[in-house]
N, C-alpha and C. Protein backbone atom coordinates (compact mmCIF):
# COMPACT_ATOMS: atom_id res chain seq x y z
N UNK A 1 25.39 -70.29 -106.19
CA UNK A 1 25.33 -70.23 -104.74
C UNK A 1 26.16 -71.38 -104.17
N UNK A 2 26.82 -70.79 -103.22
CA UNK A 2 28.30 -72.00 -102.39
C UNK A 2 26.69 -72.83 -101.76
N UNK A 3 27.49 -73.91 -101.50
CA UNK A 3 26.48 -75.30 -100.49
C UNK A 3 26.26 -74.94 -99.34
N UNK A 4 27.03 -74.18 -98.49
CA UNK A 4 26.96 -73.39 -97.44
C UNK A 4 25.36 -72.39 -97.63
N UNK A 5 25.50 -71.67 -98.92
CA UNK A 5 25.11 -70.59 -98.76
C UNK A 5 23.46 -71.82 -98.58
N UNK A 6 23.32 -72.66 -99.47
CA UNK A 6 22.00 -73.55 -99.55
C UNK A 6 21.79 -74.35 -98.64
N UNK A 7 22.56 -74.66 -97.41
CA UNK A 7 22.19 -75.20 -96.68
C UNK A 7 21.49 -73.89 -95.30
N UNK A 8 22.22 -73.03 -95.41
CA UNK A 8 21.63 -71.88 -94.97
C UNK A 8 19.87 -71.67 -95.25
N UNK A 9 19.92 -71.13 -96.92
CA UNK A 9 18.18 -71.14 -97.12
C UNK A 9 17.57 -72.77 -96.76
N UNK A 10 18.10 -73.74 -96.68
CA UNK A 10 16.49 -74.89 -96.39
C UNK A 10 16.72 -74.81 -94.96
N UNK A 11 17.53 -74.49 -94.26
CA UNK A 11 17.74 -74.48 -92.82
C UNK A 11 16.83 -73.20 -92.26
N UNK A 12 17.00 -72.23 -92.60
CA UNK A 12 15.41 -71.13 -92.42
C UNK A 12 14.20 -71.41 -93.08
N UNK A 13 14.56 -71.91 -94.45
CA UNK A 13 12.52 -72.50 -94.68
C UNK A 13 12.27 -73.52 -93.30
N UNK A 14 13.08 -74.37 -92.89
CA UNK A 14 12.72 -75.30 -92.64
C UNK A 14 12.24 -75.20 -91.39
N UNK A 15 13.18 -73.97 -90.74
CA UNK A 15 12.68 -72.82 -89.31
C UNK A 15 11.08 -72.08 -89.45
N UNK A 16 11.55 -71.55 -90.55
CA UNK A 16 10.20 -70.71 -90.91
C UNK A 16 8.58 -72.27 -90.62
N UNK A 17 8.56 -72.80 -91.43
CA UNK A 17 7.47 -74.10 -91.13
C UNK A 17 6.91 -74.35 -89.69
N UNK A 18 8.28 -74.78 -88.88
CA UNK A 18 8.45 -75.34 -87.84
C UNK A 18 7.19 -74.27 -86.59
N UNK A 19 8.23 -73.02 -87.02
CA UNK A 19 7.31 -71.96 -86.32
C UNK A 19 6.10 -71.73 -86.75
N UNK A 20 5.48 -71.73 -87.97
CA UNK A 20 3.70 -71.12 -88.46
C UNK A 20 3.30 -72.55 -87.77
N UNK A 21 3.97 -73.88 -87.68
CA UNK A 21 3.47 -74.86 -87.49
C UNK A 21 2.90 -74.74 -86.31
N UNK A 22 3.53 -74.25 -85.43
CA UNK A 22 3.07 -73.82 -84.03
C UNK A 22 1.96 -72.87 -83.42
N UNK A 23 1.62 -71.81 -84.74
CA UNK A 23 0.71 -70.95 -84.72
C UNK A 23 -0.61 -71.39 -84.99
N UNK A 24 -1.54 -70.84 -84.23
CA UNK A 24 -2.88 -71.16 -84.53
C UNK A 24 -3.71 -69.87 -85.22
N UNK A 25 -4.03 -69.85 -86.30
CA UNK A 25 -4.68 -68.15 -86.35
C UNK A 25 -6.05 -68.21 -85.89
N UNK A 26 -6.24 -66.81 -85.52
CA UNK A 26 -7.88 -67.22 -84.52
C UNK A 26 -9.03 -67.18 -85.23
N UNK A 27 -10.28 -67.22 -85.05
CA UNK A 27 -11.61 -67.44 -85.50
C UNK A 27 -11.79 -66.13 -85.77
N UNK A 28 -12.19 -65.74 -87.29
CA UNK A 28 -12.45 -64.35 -87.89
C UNK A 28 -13.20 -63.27 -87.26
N UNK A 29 -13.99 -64.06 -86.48
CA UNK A 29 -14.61 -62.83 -85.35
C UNK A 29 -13.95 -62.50 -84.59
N UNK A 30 -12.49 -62.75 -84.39
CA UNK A 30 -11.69 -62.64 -82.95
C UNK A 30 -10.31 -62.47 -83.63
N UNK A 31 -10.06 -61.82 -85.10
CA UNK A 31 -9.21 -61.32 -85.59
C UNK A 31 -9.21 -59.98 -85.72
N UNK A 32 -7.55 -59.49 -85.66
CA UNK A 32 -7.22 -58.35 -85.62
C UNK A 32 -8.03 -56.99 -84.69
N UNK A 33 -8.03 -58.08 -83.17
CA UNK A 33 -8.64 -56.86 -82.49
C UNK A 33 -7.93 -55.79 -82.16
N UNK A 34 -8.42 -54.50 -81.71
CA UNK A 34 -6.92 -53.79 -81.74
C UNK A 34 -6.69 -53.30 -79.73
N UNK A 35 -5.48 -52.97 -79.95
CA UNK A 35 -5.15 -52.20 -78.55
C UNK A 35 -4.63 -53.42 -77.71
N UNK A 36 -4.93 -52.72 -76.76
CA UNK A 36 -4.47 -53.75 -75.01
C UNK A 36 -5.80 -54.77 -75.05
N UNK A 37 -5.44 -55.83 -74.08
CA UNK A 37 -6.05 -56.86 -73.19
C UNK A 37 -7.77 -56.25 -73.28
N UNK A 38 -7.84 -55.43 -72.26
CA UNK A 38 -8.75 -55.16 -71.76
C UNK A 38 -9.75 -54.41 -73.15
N UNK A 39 -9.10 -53.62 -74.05
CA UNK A 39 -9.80 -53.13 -75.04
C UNK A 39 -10.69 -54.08 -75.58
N UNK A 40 -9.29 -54.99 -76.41
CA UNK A 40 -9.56 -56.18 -77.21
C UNK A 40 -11.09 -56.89 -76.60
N UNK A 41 -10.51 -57.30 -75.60
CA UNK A 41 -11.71 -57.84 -75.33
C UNK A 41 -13.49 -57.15 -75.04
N UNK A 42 -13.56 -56.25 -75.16
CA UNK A 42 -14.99 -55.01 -75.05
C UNK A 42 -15.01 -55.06 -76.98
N UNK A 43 -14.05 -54.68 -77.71
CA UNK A 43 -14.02 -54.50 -79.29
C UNK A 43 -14.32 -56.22 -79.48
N UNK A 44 -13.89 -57.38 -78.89
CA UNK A 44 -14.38 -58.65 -79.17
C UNK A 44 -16.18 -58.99 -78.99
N UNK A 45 -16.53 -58.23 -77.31
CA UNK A 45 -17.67 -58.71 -76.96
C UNK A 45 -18.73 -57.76 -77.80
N UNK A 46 -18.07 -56.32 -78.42
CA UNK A 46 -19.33 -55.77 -79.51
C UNK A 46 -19.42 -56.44 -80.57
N UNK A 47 -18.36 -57.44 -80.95
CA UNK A 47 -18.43 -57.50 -82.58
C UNK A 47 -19.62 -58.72 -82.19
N UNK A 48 -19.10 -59.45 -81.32
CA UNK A 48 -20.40 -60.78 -80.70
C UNK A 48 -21.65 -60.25 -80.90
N UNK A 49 -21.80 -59.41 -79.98
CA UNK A 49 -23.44 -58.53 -80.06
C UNK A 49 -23.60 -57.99 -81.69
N UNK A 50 -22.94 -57.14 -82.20
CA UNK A 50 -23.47 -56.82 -83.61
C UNK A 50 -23.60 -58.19 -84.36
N UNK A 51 -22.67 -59.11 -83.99
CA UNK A 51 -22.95 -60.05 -85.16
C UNK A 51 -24.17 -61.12 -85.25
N UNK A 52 -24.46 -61.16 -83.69
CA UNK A 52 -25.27 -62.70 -82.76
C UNK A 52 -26.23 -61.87 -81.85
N UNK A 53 -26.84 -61.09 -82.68
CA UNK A 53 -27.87 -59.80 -82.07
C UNK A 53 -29.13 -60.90 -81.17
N UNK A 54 -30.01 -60.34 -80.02
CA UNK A 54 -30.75 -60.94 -79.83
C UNK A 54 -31.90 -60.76 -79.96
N UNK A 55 -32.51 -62.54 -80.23
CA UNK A 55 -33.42 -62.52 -81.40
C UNK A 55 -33.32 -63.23 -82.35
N UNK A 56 -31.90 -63.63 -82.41
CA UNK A 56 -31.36 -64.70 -83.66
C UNK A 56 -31.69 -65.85 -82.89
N UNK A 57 -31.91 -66.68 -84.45
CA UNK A 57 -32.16 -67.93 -84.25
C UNK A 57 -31.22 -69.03 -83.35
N UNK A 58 -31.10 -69.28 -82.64
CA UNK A 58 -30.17 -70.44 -81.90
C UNK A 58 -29.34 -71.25 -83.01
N UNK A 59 -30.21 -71.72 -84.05
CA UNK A 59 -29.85 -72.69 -85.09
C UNK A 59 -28.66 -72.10 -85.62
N UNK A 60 -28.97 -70.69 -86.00
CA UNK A 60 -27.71 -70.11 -87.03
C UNK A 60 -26.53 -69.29 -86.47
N UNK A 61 -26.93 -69.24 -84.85
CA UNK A 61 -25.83 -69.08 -84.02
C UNK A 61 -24.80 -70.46 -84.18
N UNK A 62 -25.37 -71.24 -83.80
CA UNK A 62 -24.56 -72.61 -83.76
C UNK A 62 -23.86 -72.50 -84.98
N UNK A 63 -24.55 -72.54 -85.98
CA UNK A 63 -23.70 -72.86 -87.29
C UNK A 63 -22.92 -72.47 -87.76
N UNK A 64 -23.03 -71.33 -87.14
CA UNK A 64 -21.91 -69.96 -87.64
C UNK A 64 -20.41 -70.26 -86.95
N UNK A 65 -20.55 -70.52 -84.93
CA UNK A 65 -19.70 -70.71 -84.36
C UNK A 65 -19.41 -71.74 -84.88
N UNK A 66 -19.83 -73.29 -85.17
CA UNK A 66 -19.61 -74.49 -85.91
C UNK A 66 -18.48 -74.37 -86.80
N UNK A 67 -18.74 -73.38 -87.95
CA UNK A 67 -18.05 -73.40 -89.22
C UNK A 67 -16.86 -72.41 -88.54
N UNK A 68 -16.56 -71.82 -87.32
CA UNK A 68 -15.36 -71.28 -87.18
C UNK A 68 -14.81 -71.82 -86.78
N UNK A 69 -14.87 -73.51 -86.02
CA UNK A 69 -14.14 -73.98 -85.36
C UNK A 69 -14.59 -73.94 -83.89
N UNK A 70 -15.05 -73.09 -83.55
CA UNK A 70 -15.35 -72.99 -81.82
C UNK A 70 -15.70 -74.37 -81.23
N UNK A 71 -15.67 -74.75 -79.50
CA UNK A 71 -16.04 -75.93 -79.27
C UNK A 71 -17.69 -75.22 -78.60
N UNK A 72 -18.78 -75.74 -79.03
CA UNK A 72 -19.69 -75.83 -78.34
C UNK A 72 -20.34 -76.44 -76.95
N UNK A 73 -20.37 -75.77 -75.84
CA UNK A 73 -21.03 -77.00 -74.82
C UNK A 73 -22.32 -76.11 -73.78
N UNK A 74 -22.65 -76.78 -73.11
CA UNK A 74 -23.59 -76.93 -71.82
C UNK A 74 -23.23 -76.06 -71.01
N UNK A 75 -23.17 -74.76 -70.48
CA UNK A 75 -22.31 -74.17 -69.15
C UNK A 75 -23.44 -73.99 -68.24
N UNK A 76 -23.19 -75.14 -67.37
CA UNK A 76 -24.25 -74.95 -66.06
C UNK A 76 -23.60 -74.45 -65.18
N UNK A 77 -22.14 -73.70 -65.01
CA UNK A 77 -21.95 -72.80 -64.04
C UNK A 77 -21.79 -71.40 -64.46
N UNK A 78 -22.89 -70.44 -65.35
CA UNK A 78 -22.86 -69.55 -65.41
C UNK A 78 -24.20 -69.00 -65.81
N UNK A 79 -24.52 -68.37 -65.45
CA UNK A 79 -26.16 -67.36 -65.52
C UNK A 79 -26.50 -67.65 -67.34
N UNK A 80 -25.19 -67.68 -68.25
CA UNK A 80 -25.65 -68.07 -69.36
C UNK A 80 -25.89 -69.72 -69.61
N UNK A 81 -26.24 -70.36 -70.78
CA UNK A 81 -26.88 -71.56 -70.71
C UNK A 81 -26.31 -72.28 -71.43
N UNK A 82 -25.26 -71.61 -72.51
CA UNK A 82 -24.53 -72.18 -73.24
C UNK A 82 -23.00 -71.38 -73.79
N UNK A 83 -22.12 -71.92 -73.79
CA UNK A 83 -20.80 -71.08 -74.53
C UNK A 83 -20.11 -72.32 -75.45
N UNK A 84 -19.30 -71.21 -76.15
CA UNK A 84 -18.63 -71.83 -77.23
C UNK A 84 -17.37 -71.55 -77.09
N UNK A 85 -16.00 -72.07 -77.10
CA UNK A 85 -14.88 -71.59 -76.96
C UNK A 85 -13.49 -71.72 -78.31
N UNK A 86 -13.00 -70.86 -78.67
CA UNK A 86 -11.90 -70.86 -79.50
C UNK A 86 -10.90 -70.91 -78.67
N UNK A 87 -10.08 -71.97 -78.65
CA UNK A 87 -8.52 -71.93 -77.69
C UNK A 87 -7.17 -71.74 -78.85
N UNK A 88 -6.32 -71.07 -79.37
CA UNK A 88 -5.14 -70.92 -80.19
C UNK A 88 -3.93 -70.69 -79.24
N UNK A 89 -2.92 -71.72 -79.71
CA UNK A 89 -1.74 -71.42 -79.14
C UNK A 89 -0.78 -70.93 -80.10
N UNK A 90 -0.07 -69.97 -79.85
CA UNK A 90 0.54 -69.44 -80.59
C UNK A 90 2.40 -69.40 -80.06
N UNK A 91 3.06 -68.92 -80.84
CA UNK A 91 4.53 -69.42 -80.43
C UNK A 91 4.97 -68.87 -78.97
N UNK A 92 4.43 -67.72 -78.47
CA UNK A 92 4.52 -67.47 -76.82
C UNK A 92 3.64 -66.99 -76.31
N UNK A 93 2.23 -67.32 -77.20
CA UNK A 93 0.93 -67.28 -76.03
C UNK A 93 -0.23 -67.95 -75.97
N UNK A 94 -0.79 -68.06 -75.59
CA UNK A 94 -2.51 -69.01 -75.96
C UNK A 94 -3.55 -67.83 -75.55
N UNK A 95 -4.30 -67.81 -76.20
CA UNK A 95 -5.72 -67.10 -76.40
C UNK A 95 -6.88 -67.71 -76.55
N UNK A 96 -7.34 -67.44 -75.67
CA UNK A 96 -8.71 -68.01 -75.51
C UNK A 96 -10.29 -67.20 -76.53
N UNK A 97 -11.08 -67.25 -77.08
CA UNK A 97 -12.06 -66.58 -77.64
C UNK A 97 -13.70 -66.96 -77.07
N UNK A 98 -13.91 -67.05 -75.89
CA UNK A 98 -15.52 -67.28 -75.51
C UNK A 98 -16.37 -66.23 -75.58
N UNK A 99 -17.40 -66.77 -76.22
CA UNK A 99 -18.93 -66.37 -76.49
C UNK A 99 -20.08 -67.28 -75.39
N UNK A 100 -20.84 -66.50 -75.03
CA UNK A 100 -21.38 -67.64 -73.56
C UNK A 100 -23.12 -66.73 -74.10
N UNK A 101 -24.41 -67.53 -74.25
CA UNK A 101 -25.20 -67.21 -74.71
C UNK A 101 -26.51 -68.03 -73.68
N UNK A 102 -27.42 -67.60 -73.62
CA UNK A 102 -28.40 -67.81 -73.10
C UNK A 102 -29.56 -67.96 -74.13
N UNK A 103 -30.80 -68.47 -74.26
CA UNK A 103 -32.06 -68.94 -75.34
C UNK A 103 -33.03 -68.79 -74.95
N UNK A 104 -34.57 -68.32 -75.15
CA UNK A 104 -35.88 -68.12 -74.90
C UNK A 104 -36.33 -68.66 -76.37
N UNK A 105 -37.28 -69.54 -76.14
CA UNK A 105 -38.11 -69.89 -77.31
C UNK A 105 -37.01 -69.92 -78.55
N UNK A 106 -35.78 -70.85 -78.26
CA UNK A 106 -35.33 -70.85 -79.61
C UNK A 106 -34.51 -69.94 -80.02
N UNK A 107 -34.38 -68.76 -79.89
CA UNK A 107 -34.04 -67.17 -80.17
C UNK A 107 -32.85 -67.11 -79.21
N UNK A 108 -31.89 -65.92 -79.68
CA UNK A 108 -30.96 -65.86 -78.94
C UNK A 108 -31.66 -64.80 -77.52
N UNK A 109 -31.50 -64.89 -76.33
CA UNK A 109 -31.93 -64.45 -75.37
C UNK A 109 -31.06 -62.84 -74.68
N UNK A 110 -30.01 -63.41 -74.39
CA UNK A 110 -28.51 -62.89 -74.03
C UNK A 110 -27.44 -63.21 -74.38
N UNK A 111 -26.06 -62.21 -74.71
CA UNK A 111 -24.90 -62.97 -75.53
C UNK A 111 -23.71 -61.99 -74.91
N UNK A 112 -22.88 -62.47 -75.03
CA UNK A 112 -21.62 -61.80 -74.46
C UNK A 112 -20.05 -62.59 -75.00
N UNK A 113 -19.35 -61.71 -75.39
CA UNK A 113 -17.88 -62.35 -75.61
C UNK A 113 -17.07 -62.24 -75.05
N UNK A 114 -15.90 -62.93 -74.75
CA UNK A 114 -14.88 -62.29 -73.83
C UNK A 114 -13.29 -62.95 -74.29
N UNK A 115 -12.51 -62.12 -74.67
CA UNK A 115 -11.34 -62.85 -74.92
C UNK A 115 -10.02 -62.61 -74.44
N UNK A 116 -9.25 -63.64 -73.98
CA UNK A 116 -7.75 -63.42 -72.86
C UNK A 116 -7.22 -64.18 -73.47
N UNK A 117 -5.79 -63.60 -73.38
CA UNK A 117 -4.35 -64.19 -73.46
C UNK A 117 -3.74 -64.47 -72.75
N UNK A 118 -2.69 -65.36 -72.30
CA UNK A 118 -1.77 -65.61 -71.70
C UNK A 118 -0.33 -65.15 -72.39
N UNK A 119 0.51 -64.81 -72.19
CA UNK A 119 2.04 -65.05 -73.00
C UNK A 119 3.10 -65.13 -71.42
N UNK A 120 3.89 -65.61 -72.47
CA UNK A 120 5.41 -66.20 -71.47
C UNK A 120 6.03 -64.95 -71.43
């Protein structure tokens, strides 16, 4: 191979990096949803409910979102009592992944997911 031709391949690995470097892949519950915007997100907020049924323990809600990465907090401006958020930026969009949950005695009470994109 001419030096040309090798400065060519480390000049695309080195593209190739640059770009996954930039990618965030999302939290496994919020992979490979399918369709448009609006789908995605109804196919996001069932997989929430089948997965974070209510009735579950609070404890193993947390732990679960925990080990995906999500940020956990306090949401005192919404009828629910608590959400968790996945933010990924990706090379021309950011996606957001919230789960927003409410608690009775410990137990999951109410749960809902909702997930949006932005792109350029």
């Amino acid at each position: 191979m001419t030096k040309n031709g090798w400065l060519r391949r480390i000049l695309a690995m080195v593209i190739t990096l640059i770009v996954s470097a930039c990618a965030d892949s999302p939290p496994a519950i919020g992979s490979h949803l399918p369709g448009t915007f609006s789908v995605a997100s109804d196919a996001f907020d069932q997989r929430v409910k089948a997965r974070f049924p209510i009735g579950l323990d609070e404890t193993a809600l947390r732990a679960q979102l925990t080990q995906e990465r999500f940020i956990i907090r306090r949401d005192e401006d919404s009828p629910f009592s608590f959400s968790a958020n996945y933010h990924a930026n990706e090379l021309f969009c950011a996606a957001d992944w919230v789960i927003r949950w409410s608690v009775f005695e410990g137990k999951v009470a109410a749960i809902s997911g909702n997930y949006k994109e932005i792109c350029l």
